[in-house]
PDB file of N, CA and C in Angstrom:
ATOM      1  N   UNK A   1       0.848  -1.180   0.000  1.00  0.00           N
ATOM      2  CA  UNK A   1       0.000   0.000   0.000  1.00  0.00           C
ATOM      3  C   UNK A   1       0.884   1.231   0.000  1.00  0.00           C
ATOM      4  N   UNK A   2       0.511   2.103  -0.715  1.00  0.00           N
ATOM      5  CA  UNK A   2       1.537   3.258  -0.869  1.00  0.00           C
ATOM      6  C   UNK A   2       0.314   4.471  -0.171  1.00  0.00           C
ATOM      7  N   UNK A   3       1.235   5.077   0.748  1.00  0.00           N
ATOM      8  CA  UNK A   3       0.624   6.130   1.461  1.00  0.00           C
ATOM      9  C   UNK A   3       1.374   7.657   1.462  1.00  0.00           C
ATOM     10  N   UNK A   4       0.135   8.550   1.367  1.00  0.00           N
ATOM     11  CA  UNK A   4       0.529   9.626   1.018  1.00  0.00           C
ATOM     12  C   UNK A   4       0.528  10.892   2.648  1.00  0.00           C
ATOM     13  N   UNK A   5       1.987  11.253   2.534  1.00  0.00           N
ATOM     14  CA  UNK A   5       1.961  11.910   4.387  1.00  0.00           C
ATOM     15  C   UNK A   5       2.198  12.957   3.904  1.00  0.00           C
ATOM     16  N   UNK A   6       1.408  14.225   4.145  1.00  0.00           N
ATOM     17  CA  UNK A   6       1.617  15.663   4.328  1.00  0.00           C
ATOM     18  C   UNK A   6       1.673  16.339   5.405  1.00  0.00           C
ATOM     19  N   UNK A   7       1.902  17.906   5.418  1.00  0.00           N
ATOM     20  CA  UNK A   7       2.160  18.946   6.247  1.00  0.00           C
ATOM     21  C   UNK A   7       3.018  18.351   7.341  1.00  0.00           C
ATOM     22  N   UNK A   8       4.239  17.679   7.254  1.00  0.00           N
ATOM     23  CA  UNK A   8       5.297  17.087   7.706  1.00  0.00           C
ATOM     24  C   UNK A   8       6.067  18.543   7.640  1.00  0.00           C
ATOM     25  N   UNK A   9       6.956  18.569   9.275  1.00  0.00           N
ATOM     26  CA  UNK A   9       8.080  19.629   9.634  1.00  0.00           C
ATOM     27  C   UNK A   9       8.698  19.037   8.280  1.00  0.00           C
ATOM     28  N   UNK A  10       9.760  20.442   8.559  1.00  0.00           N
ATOM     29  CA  UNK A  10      11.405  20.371   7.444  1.00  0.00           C
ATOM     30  C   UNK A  10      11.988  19.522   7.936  1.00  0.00           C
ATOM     31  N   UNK A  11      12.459  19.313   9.033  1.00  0.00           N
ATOM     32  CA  UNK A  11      13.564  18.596  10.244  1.00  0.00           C
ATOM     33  C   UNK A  11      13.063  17.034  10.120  1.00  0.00           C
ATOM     34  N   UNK A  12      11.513  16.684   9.478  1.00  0.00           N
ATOM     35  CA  UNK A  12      11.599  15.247   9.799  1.00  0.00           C
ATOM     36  C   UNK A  12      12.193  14.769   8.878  1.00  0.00           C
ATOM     37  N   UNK A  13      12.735  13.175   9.337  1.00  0.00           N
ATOM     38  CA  UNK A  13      14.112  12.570   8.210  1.00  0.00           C
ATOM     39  C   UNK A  13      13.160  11.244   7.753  1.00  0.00           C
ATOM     40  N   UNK A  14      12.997  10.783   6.734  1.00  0.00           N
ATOM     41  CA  UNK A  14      12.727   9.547   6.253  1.00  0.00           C
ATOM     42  C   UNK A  14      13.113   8.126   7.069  1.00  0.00           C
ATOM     43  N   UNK A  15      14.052   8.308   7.820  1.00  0.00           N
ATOM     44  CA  UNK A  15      14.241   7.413   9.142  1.00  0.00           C
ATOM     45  C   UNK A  15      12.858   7.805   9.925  1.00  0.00           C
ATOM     46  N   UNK A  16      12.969   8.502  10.551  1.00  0.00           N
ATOM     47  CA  UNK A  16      12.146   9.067  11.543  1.00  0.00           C
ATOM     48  C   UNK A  16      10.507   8.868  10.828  1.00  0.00           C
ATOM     49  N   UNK A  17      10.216   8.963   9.390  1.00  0.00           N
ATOM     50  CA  UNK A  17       8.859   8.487   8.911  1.00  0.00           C
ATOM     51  C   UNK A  17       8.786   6.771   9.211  1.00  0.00           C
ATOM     52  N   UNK A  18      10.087   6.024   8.465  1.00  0.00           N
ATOM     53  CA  UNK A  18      10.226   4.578   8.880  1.00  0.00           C
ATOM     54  C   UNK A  18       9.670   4.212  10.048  1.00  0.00           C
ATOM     55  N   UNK A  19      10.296   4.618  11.092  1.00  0.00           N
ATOM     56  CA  UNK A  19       9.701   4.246  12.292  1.00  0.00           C
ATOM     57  C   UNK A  19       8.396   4.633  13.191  1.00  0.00           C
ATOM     58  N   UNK A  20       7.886   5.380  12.810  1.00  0.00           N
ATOM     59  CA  UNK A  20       7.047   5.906  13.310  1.00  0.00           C
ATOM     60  C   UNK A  20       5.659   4.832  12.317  1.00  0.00           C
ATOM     61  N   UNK A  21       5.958   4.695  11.508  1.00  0.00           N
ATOM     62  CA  UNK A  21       5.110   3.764  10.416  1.00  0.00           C
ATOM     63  C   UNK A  21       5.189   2.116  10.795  1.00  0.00           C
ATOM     64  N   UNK A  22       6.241   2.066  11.198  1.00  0.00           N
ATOM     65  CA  UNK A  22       6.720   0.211  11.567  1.00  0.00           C
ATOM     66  C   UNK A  22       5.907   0.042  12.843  1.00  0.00           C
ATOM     67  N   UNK A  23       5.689   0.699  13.932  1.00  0.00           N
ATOM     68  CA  UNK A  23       4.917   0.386  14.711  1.00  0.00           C
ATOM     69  C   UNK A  23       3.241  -0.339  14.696  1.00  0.00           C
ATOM     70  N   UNK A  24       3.090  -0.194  13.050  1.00  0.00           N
ATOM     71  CA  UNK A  24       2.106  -0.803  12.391  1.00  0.00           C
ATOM     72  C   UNK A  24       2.300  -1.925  11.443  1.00  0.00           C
ATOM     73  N   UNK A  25       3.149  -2.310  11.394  1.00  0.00           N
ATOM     74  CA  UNK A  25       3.638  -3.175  10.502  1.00  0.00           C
ATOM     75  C   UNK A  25       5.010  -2.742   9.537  1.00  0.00           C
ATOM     76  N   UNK A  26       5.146  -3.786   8.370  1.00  0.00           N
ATOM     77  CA  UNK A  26       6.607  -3.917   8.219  1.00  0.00           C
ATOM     78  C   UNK A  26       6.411  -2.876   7.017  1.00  0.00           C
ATOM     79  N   UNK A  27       7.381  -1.900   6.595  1.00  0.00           N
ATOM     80  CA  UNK A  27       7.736  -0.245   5.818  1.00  0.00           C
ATOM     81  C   UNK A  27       8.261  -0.924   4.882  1.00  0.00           C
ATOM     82  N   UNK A  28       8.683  -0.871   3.673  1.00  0.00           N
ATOM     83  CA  UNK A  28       9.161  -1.343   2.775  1.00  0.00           C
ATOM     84  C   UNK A  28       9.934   0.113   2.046  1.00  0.00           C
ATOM     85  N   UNK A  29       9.747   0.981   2.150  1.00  0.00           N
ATOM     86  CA  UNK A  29      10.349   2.186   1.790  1.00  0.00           C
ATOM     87  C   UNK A  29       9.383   3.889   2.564  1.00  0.00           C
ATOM     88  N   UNK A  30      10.433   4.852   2.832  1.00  0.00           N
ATOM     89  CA  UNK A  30       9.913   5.917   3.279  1.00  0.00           C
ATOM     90  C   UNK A  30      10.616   6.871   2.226  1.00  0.00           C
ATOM     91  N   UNK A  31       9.682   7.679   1.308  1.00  0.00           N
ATOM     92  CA  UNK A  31      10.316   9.111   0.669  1.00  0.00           C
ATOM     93  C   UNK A  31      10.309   9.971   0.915  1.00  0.00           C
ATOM     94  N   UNK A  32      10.883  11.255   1.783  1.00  0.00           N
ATOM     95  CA  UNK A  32      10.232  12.518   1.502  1.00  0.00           C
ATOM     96  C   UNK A  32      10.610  13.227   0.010  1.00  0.00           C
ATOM     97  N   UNK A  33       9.534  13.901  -0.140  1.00  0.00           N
ATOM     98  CA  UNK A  33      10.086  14.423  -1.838  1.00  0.00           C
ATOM     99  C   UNK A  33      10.841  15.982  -1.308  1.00  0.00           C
ATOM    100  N   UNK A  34      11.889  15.921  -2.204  1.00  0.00           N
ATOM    101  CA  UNK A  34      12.406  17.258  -1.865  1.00  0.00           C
ATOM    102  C   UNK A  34      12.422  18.345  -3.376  1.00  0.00           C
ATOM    103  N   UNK A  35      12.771  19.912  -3.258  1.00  0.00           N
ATOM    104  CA  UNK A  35      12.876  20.545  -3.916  1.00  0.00           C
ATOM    105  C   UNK A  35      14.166  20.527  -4.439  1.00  0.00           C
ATOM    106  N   UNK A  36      14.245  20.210  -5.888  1.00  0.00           N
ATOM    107  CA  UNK A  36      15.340  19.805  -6.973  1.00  0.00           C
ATOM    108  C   UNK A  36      15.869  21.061  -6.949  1.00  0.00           C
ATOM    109  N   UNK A  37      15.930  22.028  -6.893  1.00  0.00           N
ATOM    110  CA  UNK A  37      17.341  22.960  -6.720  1.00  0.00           C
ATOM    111  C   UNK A  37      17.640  23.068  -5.263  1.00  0.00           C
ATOM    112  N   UNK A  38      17.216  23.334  -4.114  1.00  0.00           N
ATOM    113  CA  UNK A  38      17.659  23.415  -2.732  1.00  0.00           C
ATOM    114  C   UNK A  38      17.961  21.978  -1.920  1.00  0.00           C
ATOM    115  N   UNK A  39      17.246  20.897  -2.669  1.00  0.00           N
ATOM    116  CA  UNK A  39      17.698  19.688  -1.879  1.00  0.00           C
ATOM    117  C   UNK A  39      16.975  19.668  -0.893  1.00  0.00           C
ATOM    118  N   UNK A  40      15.984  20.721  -0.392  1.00  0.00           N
ATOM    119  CA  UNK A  40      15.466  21.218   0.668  1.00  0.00           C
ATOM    120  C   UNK A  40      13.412  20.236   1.042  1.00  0.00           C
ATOM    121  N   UNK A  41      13.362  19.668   1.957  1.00  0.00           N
ATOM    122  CA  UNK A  41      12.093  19.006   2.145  1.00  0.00           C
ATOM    123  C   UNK A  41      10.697  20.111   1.476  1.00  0.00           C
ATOM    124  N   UNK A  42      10.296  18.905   0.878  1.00  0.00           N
ATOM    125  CA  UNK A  42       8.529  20.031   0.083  1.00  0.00           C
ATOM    126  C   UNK A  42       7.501  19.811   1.692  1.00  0.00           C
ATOM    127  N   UNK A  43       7.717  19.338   2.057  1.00  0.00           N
ATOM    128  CA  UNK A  43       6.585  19.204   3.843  1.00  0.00           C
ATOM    129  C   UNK A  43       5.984  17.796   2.994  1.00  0.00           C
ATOM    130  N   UNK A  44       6.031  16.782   2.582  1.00  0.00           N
ATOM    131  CA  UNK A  44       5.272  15.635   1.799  1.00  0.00           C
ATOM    132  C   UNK A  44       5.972  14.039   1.783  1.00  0.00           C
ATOM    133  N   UNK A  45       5.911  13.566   1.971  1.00  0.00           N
ATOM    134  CA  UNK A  45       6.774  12.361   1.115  1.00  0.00           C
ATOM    135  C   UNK A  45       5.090  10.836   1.224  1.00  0.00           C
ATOM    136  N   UNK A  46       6.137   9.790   1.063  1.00  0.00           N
ATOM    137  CA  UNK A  46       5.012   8.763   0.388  1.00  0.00           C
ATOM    138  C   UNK A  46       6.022   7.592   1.274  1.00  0.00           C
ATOM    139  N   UNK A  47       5.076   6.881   2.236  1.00  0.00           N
ATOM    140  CA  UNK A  47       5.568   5.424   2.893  1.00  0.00           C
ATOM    141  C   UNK A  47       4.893   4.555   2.163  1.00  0.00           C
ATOM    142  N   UNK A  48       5.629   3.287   1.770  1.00  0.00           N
ATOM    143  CA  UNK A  48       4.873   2.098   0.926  1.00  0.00           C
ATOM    144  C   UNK A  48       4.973   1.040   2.343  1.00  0.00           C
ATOM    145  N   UNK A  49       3.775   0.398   2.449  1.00  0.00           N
ATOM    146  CA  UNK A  49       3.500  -0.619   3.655  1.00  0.00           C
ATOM    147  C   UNK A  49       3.381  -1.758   2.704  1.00  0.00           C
ATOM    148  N   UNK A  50       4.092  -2.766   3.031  1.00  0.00           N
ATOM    149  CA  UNK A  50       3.753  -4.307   2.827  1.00  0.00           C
ATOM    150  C   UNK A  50       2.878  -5.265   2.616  1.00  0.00           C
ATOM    151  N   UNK A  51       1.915  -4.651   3.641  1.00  0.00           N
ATOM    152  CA  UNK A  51       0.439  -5.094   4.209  1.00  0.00           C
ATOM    153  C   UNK A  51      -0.926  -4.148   3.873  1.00  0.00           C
ATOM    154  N   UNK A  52      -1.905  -4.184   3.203  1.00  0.00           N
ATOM    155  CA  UNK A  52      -2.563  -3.021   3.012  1.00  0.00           C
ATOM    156  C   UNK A  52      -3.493  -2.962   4.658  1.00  0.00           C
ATOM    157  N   UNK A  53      -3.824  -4.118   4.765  1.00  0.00           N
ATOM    158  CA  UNK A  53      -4.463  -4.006   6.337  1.00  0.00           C
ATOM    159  C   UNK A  53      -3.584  -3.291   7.716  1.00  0.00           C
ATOM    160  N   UNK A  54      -2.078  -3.461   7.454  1.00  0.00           N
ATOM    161  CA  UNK A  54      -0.788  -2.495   8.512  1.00  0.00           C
ATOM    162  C   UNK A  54      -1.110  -1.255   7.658  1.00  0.00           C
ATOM    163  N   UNK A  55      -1.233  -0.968   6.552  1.00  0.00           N
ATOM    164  CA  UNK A  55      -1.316   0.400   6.089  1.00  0.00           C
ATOM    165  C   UNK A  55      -2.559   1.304   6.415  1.00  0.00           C
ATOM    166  N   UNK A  56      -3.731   0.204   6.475  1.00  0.00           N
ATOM    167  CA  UNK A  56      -4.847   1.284   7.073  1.00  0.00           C
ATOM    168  C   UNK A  56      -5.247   1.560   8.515  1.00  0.00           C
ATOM    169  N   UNK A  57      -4.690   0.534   9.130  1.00  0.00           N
ATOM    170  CA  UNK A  57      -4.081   0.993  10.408  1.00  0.00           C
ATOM    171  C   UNK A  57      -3.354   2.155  10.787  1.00  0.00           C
ATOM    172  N   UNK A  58      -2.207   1.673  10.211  1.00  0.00           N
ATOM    173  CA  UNK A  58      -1.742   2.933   9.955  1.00  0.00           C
ATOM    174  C   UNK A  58      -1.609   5.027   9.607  1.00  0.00           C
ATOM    175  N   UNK A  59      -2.727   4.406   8.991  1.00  0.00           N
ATOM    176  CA  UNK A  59      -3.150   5.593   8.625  1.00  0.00           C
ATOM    177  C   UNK A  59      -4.435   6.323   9.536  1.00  0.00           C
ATOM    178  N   UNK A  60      -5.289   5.327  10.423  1.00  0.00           N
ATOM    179  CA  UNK A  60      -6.036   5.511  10.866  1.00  0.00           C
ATOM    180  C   UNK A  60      -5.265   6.109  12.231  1.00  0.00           C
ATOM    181  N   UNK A  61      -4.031   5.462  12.993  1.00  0.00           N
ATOM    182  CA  UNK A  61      -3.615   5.723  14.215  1.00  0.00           C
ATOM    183  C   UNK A  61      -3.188   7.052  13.728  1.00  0.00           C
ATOM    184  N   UNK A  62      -2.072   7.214  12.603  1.00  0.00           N
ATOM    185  CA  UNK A  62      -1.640   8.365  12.659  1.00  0.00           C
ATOM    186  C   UNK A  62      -1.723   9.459  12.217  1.00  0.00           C
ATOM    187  N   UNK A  63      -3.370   9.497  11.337  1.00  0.00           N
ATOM    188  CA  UNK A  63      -3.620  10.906  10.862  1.00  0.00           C
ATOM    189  C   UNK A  63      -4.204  12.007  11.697  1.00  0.00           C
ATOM    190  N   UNK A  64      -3.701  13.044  11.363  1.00  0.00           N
ATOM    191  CA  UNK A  64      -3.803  14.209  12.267  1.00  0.00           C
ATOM    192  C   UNK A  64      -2.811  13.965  13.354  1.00  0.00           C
ATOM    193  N   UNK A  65      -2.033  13.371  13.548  1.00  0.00           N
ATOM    194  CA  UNK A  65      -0.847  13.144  14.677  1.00  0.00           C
ATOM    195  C   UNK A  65      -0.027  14.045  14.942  1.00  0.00           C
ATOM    196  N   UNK A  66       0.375  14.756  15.726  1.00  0.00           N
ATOM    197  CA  UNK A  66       1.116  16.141  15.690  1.00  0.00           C
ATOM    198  C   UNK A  66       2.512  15.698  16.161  1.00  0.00           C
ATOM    199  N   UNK A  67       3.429  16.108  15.235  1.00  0.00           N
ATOM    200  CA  UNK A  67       5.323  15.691  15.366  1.00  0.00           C
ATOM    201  C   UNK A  67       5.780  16.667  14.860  1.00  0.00           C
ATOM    202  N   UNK A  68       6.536  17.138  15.894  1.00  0.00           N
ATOM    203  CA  UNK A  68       7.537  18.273  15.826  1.00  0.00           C
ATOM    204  C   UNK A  68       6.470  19.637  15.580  1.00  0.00           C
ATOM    205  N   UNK A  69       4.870  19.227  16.253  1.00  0.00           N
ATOM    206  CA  UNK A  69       4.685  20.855  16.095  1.00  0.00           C
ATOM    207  C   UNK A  69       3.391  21.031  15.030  1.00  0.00           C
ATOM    208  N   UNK A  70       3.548  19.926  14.172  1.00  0.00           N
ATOM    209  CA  UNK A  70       2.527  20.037  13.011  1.00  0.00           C
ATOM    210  C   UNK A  70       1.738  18.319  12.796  1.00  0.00           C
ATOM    211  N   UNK A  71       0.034  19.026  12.870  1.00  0.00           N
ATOM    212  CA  UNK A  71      -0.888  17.718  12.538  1.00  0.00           C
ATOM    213  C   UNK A  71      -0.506  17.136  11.148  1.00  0.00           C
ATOM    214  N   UNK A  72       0.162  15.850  11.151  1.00  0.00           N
ATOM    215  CA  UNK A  72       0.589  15.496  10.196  1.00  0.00           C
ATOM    216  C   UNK A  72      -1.149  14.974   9.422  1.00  0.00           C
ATOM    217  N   UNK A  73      -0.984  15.066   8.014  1.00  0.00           N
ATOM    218  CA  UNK A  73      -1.920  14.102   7.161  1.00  0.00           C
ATOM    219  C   UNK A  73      -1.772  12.736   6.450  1.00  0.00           C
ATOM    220  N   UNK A  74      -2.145  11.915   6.720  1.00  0.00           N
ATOM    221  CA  UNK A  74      -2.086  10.852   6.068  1.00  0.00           C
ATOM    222  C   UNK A  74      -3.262  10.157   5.673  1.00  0.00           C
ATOM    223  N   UNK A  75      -2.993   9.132   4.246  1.00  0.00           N
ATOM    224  CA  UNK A  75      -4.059   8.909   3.582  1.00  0.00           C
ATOM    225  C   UNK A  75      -3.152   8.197   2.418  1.00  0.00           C
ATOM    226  N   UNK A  76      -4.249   7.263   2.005  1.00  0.00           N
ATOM    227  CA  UNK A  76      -3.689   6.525   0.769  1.00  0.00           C
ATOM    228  C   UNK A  76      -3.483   7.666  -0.363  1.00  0.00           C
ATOM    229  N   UNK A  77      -2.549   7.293  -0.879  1.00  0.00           N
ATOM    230  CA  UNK A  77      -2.303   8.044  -2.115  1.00  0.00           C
ATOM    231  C   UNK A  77      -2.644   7.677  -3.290  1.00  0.00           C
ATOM    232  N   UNK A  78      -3.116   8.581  -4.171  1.00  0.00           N
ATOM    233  CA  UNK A  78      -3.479   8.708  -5.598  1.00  0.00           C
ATOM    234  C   UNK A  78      -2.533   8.320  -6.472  1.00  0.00           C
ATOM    235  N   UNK A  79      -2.901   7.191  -7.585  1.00  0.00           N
ATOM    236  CA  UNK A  79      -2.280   7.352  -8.591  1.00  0.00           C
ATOM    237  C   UNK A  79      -1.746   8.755  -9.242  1.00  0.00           C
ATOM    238  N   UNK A  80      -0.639   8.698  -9.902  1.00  0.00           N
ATOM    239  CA  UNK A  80      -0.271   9.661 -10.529  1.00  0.00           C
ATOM    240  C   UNK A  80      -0.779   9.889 -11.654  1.00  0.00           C
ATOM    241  N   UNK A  81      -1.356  11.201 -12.510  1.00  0.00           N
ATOM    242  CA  UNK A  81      -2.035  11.020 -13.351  1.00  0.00           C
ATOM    243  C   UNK A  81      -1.140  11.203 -14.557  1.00  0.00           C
ATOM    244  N   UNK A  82      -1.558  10.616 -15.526  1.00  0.00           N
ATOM    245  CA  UNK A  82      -1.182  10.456 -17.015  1.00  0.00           C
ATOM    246  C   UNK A  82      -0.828  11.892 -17.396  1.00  0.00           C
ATOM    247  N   UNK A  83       0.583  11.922 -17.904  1.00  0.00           N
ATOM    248  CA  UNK A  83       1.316  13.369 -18.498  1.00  0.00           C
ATOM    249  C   UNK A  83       0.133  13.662 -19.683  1.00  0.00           C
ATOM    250  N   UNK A  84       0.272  12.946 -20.634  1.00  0.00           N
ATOM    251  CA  UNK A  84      -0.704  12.444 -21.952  1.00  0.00           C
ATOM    252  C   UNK A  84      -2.092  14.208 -21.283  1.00  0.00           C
ATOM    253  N   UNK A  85      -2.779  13.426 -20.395  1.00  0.00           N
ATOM    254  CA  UNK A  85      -4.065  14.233 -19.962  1.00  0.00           C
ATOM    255  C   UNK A  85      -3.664  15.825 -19.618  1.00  0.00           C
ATOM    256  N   UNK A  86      -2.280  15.949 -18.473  1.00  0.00           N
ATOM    257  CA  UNK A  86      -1.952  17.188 -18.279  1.00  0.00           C
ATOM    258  C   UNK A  86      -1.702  17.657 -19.639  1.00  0.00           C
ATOM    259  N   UNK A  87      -1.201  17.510 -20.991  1.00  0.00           N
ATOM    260  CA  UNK A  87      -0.693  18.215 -21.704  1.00  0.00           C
ATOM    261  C   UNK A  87      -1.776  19.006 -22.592  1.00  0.00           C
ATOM    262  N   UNK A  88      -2.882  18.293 -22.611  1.00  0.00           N
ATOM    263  CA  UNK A  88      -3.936  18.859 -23.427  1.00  0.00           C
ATOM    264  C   UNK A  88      -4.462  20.113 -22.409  1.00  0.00           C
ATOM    265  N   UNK A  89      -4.118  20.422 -21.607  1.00  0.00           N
ATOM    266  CA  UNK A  89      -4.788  21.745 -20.726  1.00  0.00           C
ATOM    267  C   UNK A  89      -3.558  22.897 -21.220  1.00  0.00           C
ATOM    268  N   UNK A  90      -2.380  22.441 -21.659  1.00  0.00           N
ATOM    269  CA  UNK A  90      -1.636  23.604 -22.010  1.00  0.00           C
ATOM    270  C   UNK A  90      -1.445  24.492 -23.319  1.00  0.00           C
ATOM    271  N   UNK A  91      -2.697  23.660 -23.571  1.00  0.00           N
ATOM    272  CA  UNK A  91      -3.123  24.158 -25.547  1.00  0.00           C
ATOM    273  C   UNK A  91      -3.817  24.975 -25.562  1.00  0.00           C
ATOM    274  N   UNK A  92      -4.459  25.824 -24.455  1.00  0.00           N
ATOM    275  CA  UNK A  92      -5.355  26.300 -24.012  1.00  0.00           C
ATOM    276  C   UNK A  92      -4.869  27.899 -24.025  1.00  0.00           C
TER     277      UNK A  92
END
């Protein structure tokens, strides 16, 4: 299950998402996405869970959870949508 975590501090580390997620079952990867010229955290990244039943757990214990200051969001994440579809809005 791939899960989507927002309004995450700057300071949290993709370790620190790992574990906080394993307490529900087994993490298979933690991303935060960062900004390609500063290297610098976007407040977002995406945990993939193993288990979709540890993942909605998961998501249930820890949305709205406040770390380091800010109610984090979590929630399954959306497919990414087809470039193909974005490009026809720029003909516009």
């Amino acid at each position: 299950m791939n899960i989507y975590v927002s309004n995450l501090s700057f300071h949290t580390s993709e370790e620190d998402l790992k574990k906080l997620f394993e307490k529900f079952g087994a993490v298979s990867s933690a991303k935060i996405i960062t900004d390609r010229s500063t290297g610098r955290s976007r407040g977002f990244a995406f945990v993939e869970m193993n288990a979709d039943a540890e993942g909605n757990e998961a998501i249930k214990g820890l949305h709205n959870m406040e770390i380091e200051g800010r109610s984090m969001s979590v929630s399954i994440a959306r497919d990414k949508p087809d470039r193909q579809e974005n490009k026809k809005w720029n003909n516009y």
